[in-house]
C-alpha atoms as a PDB file:
ATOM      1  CA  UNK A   1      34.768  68.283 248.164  1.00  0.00           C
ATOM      2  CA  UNK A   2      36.646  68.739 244.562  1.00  0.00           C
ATOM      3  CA  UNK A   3      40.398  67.641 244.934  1.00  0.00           C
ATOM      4  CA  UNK A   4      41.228  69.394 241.740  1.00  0.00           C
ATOM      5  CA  UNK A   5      40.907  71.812 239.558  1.00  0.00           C
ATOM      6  CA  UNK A   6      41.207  72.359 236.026  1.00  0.00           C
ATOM      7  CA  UNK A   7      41.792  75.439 234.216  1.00  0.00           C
ATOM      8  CA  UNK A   8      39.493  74.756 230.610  1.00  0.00           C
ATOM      9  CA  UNK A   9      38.057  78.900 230.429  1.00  0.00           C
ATOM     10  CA  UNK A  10      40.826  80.406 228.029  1.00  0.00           C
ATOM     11  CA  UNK A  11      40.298  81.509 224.776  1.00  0.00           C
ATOM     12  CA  UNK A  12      42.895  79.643 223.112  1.00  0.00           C
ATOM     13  CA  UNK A  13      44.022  82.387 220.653  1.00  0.00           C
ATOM     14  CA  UNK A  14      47.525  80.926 220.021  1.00  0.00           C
ATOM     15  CA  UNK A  15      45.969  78.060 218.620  1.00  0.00           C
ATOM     16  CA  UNK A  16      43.370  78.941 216.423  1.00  0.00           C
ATOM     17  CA  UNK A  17      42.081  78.112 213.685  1.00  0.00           C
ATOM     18  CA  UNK A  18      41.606  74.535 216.031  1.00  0.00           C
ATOM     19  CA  UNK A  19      40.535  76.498 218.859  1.00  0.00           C
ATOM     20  CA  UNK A  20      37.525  78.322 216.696  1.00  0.00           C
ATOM     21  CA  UNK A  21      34.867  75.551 217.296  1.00  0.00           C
ATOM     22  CA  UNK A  22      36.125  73.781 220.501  1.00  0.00           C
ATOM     23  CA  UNK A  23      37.947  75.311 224.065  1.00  0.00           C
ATOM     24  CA  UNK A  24      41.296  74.205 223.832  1.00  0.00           C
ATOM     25  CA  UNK A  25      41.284  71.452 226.482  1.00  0.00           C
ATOM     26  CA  UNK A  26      38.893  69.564 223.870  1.00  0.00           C
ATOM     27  CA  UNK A  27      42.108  69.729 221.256  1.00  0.00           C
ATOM     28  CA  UNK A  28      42.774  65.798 220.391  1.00  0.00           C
ATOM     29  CA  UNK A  29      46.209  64.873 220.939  1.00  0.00           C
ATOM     30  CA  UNK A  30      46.995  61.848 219.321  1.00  0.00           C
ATOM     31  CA  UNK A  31      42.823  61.596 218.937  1.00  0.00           C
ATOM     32  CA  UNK A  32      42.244  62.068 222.589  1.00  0.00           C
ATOM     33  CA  UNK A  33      40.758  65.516 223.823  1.00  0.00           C
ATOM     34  CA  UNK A  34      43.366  67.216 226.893  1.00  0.00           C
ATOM     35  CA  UNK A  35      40.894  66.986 229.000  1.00  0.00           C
ATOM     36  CA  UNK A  36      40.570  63.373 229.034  1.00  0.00           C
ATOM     37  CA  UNK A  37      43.922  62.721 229.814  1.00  0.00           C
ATOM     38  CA  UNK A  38      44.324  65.770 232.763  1.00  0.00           C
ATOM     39  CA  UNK A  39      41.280  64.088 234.357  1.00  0.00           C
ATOM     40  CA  UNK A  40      43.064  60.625 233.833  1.00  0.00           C
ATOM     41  CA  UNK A  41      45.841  61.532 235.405  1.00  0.00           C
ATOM     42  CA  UNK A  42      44.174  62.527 238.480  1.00  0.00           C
ATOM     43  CA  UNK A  43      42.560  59.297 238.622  1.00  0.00           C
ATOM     44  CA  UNK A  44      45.658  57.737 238.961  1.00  0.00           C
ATOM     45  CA  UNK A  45      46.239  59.263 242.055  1.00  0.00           C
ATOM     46  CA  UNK A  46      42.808  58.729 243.864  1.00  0.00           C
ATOM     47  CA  UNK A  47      41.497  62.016 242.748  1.00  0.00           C
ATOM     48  CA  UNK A  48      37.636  61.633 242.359  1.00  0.00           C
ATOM     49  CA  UNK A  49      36.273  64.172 242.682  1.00  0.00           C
ATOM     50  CA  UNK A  50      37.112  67.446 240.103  1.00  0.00           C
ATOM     51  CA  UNK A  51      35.924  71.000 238.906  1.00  0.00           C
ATOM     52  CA  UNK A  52      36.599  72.230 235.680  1.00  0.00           C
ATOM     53  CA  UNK A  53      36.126  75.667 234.926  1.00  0.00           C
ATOM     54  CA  UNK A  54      34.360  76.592 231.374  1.00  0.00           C
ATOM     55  CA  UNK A  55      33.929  80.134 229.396  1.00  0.00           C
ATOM     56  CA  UNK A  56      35.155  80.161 225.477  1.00  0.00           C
ATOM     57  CA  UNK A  57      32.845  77.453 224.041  1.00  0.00           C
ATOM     58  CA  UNK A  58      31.385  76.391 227.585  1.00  0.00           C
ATOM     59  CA  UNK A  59      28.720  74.732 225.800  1.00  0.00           C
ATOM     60  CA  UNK A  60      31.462  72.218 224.412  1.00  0.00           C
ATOM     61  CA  UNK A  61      32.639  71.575 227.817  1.00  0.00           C
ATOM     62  CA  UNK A  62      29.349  71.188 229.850  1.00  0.00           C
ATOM     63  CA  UNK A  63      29.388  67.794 227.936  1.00  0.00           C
ATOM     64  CA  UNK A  64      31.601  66.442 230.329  1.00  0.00           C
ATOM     65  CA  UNK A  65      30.336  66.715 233.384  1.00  0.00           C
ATOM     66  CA  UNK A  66      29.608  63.302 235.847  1.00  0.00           C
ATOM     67  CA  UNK A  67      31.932  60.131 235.356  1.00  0.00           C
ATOM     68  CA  UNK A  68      34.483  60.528 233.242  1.00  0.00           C
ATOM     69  CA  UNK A  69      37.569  59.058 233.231  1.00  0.00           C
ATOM     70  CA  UNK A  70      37.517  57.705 236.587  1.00  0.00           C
ATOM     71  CA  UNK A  71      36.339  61.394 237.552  1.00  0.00           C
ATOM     72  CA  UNK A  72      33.428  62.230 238.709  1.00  0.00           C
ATOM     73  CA  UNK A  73      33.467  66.252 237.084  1.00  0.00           C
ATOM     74  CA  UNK A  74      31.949  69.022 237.987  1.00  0.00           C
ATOM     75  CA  UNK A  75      31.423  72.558 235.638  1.00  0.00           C
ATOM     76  CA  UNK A  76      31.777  75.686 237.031  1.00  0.00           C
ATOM     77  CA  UNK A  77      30.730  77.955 233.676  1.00  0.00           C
ATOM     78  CA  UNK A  78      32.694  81.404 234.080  1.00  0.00           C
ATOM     79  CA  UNK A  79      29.404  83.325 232.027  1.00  0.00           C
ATOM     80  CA  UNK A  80      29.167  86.470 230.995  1.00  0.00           C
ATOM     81  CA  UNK A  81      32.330  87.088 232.177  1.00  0.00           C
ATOM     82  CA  UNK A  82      35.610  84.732 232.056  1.00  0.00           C
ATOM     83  CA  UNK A  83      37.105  85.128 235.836  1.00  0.00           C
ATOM     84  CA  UNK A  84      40.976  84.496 235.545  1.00  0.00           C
ATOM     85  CA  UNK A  85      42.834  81.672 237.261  1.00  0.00           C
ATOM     86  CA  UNK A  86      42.455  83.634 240.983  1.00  0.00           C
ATOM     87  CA  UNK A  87      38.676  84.884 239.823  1.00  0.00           C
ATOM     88  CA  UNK A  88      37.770  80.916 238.759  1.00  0.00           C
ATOM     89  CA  UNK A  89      39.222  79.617 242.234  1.00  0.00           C
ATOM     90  CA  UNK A  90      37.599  82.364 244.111  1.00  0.00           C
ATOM     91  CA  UNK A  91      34.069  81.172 242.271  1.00  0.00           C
ATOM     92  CA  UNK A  92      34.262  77.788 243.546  1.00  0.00           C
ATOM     93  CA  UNK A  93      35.975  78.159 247.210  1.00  0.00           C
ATOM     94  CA  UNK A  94      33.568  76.586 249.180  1.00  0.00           C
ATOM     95  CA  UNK A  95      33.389  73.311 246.950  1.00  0.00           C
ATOM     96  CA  UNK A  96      37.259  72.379 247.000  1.00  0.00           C
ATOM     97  CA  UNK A  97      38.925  70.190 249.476  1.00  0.00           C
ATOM     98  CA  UNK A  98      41.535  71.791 252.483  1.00  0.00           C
ATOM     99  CA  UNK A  99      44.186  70.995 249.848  1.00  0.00           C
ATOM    100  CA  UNK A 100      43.865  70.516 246.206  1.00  0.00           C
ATOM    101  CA  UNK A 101      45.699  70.581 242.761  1.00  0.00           C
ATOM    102  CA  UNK A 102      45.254  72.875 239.759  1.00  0.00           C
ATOM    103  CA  UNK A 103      46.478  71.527 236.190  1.00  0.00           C
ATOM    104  CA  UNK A 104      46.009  73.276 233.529  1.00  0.00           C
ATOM    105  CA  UNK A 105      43.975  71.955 230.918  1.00  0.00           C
ATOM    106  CA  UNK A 106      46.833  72.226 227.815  1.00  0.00           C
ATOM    107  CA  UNK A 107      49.545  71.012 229.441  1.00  0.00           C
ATOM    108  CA  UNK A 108      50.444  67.202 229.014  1.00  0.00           C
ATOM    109  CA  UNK A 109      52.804  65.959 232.172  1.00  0.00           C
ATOM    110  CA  UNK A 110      53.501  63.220 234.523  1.00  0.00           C
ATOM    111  CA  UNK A 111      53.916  65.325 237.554  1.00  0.00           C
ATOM    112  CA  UNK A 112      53.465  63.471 240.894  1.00  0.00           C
ATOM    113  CA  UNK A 113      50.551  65.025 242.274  1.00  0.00           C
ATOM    114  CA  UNK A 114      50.436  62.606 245.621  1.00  0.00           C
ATOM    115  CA  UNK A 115      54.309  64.265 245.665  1.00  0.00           C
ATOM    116  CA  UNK A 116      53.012  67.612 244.958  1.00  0.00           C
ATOM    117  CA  UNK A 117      50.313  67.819 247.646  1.00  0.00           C
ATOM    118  CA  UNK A 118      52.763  66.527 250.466  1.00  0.00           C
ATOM    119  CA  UNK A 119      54.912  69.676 249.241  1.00  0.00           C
ATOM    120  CA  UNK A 120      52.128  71.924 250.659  1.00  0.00           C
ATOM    121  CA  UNK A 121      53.981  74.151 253.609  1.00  0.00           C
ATOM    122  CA  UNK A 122      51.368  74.760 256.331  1.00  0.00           C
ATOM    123  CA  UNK A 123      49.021  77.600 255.015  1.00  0.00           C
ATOM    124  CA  UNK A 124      50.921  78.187 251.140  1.00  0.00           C
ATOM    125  CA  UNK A 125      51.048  76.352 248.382  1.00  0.00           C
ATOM    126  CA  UNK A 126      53.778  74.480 246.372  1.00  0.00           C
ATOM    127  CA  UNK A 127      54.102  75.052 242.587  1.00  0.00           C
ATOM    128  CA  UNK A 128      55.554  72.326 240.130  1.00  0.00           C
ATOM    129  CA  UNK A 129      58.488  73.395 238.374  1.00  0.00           C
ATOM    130  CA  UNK A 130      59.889  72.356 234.970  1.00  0.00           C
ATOM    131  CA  UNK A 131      64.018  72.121 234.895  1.00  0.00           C
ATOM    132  CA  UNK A 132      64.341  73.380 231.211  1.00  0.00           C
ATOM    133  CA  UNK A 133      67.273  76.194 231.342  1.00  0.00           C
ATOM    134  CA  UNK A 134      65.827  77.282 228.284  1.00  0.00           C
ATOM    135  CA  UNK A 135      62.587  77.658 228.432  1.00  0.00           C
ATOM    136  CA  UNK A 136      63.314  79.275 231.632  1.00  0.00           C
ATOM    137  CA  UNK A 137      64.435  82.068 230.425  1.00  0.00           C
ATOM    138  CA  UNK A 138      61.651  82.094 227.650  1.00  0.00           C
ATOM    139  CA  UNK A 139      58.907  81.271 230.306  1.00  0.00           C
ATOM    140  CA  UNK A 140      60.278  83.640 232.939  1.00  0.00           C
ATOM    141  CA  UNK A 141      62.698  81.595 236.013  1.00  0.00           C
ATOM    142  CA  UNK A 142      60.796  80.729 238.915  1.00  0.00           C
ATOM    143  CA  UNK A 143      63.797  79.129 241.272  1.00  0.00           C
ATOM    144  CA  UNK A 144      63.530  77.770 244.689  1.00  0.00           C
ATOM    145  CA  UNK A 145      66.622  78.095 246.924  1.00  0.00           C
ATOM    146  CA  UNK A 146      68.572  75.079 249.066  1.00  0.00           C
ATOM    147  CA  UNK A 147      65.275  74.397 251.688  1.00  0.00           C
ATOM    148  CA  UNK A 148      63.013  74.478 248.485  1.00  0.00           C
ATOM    149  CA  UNK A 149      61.149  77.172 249.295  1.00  0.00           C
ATOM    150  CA  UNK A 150      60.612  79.761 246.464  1.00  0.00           C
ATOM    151  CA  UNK A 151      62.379  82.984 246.205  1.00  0.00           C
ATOM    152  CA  UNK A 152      62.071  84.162 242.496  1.00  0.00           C
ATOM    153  CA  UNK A 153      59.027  84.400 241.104  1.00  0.00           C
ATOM    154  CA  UNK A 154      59.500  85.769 237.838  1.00  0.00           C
ATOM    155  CA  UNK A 155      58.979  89.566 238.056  1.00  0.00           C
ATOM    156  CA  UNK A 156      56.042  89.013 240.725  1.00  0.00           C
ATOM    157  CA  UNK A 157      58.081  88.655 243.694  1.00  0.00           C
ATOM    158  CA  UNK A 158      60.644  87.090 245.557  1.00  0.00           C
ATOM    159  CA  UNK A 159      62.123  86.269 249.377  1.00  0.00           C
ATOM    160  CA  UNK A 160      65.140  86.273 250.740  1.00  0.00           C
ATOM    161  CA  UNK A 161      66.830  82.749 250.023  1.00  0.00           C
ATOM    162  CA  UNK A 162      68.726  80.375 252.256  1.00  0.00           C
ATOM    163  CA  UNK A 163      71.675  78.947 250.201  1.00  0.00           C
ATOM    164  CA  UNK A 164      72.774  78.578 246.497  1.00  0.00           C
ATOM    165  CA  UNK A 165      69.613  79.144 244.312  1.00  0.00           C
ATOM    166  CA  UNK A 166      69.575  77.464 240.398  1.00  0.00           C
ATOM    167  CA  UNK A 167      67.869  79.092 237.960  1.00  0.00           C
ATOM    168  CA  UNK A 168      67.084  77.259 235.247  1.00  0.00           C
ATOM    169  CA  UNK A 169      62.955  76.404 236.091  1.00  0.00           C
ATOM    170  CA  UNK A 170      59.900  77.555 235.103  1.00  0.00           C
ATOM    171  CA  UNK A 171      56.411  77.305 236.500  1.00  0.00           C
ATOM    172  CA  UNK A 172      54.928  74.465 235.044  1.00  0.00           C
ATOM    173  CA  UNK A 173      50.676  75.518 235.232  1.00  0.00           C
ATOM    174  CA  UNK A 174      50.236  72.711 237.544  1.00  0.00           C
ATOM    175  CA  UNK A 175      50.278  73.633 241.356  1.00  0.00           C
ATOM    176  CA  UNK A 176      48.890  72.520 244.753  1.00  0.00           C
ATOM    177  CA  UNK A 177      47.318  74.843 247.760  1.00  0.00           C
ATOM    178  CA  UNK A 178      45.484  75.158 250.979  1.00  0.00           C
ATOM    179  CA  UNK A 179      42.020  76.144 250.359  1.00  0.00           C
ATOM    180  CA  UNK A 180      42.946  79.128 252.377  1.00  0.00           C
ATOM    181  CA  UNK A 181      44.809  80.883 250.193  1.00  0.00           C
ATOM    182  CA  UNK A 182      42.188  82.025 248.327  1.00  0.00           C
ATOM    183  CA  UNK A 183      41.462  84.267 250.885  1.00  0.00           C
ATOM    184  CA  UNK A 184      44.106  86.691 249.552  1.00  0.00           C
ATOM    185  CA  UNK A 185      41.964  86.385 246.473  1.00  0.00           C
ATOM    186  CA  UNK A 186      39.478  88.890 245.181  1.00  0.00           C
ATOM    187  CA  UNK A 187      36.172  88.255 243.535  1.00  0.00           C
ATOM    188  CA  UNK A 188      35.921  88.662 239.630  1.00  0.00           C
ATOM    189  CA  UNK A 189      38.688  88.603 237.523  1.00  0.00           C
ATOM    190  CA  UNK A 190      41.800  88.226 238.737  1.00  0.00           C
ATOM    191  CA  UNK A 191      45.402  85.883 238.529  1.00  0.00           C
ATOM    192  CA  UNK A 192      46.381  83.309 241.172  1.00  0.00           C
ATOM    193  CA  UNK A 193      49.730  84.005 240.478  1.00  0.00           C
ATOM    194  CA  UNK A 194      49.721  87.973 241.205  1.00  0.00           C
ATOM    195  CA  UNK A 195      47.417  87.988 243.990  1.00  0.00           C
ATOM    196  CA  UNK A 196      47.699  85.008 246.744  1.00  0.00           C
ATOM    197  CA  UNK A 197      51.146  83.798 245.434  1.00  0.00           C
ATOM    198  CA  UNK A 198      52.641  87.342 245.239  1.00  0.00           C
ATOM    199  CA  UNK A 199      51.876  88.106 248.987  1.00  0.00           C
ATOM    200  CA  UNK A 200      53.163  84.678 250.191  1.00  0.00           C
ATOM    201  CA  UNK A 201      56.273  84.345 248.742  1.00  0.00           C
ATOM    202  CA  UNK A 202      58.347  87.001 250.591  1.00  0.00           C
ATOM    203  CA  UNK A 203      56.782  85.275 253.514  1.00  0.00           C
ATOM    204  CA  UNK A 204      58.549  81.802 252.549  1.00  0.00           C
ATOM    205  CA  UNK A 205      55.421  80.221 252.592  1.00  0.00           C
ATOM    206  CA  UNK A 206      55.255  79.116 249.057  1.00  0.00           C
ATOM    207  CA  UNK A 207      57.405  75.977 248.081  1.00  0.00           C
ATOM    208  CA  UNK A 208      59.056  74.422 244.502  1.00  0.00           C
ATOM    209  CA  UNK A 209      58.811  70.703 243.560  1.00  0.00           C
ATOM    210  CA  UNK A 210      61.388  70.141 240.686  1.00  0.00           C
ATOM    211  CA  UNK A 211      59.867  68.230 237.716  1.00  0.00           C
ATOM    212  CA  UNK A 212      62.281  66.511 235.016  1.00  0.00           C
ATOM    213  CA  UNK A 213      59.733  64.093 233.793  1.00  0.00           C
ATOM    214  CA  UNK A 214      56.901  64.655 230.970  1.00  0.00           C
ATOM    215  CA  UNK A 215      55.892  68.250 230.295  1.00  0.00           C
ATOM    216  CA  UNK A 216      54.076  69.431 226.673  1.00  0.00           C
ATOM    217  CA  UNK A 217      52.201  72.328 226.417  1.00  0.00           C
ATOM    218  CA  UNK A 218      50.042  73.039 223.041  1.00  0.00           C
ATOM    219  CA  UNK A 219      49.558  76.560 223.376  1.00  0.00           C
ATOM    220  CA  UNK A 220      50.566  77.503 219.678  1.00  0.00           C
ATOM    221  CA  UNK A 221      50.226  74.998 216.511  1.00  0.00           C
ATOM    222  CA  UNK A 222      54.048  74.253 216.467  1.00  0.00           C
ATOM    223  CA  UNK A 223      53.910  73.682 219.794  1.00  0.00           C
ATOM    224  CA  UNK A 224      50.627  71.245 219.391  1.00  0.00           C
ATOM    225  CA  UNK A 225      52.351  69.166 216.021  1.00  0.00           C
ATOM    226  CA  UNK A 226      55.762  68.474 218.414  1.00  0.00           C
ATOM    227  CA  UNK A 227      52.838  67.087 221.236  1.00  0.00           C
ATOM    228  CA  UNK A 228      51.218  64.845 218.385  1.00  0.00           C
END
């Protein structure tokens, strides 16, 4: 069973002209492709086993599947149609352990993920989230309150908190659930994010793990340069 997931299927349109010929996660930062270091960093948390989903330039990233990286990968290609973060999940259900992490594929970060899956509250999911007051409020806040559960979730939902609640974090991309969650999740295309997390978080049953450490996301070519 695949302990992680990693979202590879996006077009990368904020980052072309690099993004013309390869997916995004295949970008080199610093000469080493995304990818390689998402799937190290699961490595160095006994993570074996992964799934990475493919659509722009799938052909790229069916390269890279068996060992890599201390990885032994798995490609789920998302063909004709690209499936969404919820839709990609939903494809792949049946291969992915109880609990399992997501990272997305152009994000660089240290987050604990041992840390992150002991966050899991008992049928939810816990998402990792960046203190950054400003990029907050350019990312949208997602805050947890006093217990850590999360009660603002951008403009997607929200629960009724317990205690003083700081807003000054974002969602990070990288995240941790029970398998089933993705119940709440429809086939085809579809967003993790507006579908299984919207309908548990006024239940309390989604949780916030504070992250101060390493987080660099390439999305745009400034963005990619300050990485490098």
């Amino acid at each position: 069973m695949y302990e992680a997931f990693i979202l590879a299927a996006g077009f990368g349109t904020r980052l072309r002209p690099l993004t013309n010929e390869l997916p995004k996660p295949l970008v080199p930062v610093c000469g080493v492709p995304m990818l390689a270091y998402a799937l190290a960093q699961c490595a160095h948390f006994g993570i074996e086993k992964v799934v990475v989903n493919a659509h722009w330039k799938a052909e790229a990233l069916a390269g890279w599947a068996g060992l890599r990286e201390g990885c032994h990968v798995s490609i789920s290609e998302e063909l004709p149609e690209i499936l969404g973060t919820g839709g990609g999940l939903h494809r792949v259900q049946a291969q992915l352990a109880e609990r399992f992490v997501v990272l997305n594929g152009d994000v660089l970060n240290d987050v604990d993920l041992d840390a992150l899956r002991g966050a899991i509250p008992a049928g939810g999911g816990v998402l990792a989230l960046r203190a950054h007051g400003q990029d907050a409020a350019r990312y949208g806040v997602v805050a947890v309150d006093e217990t850590g559960t999360l009660v603002h979730l951008r403009d997607i939902a929200a629960a009724k908190p317990q205690g003083v609640v700081v807003r000054d974090t974002h969602f990070t991309g990288i995240h941790a659930m029970e398998r089933g969650m993705l119940e709440l999740v429809e086939p085809g295309f579809s967003c993790i994010i507006r579908s299984a997390y919207k309908e548990l978080v006024p239940e309390r049953r989604i949780a916030g793990l504070r992250h101060t450490g390493v987080w660099l996301d390439i999305g745009d070519p400034t963005m990619y340069l300050e990485a490098n």
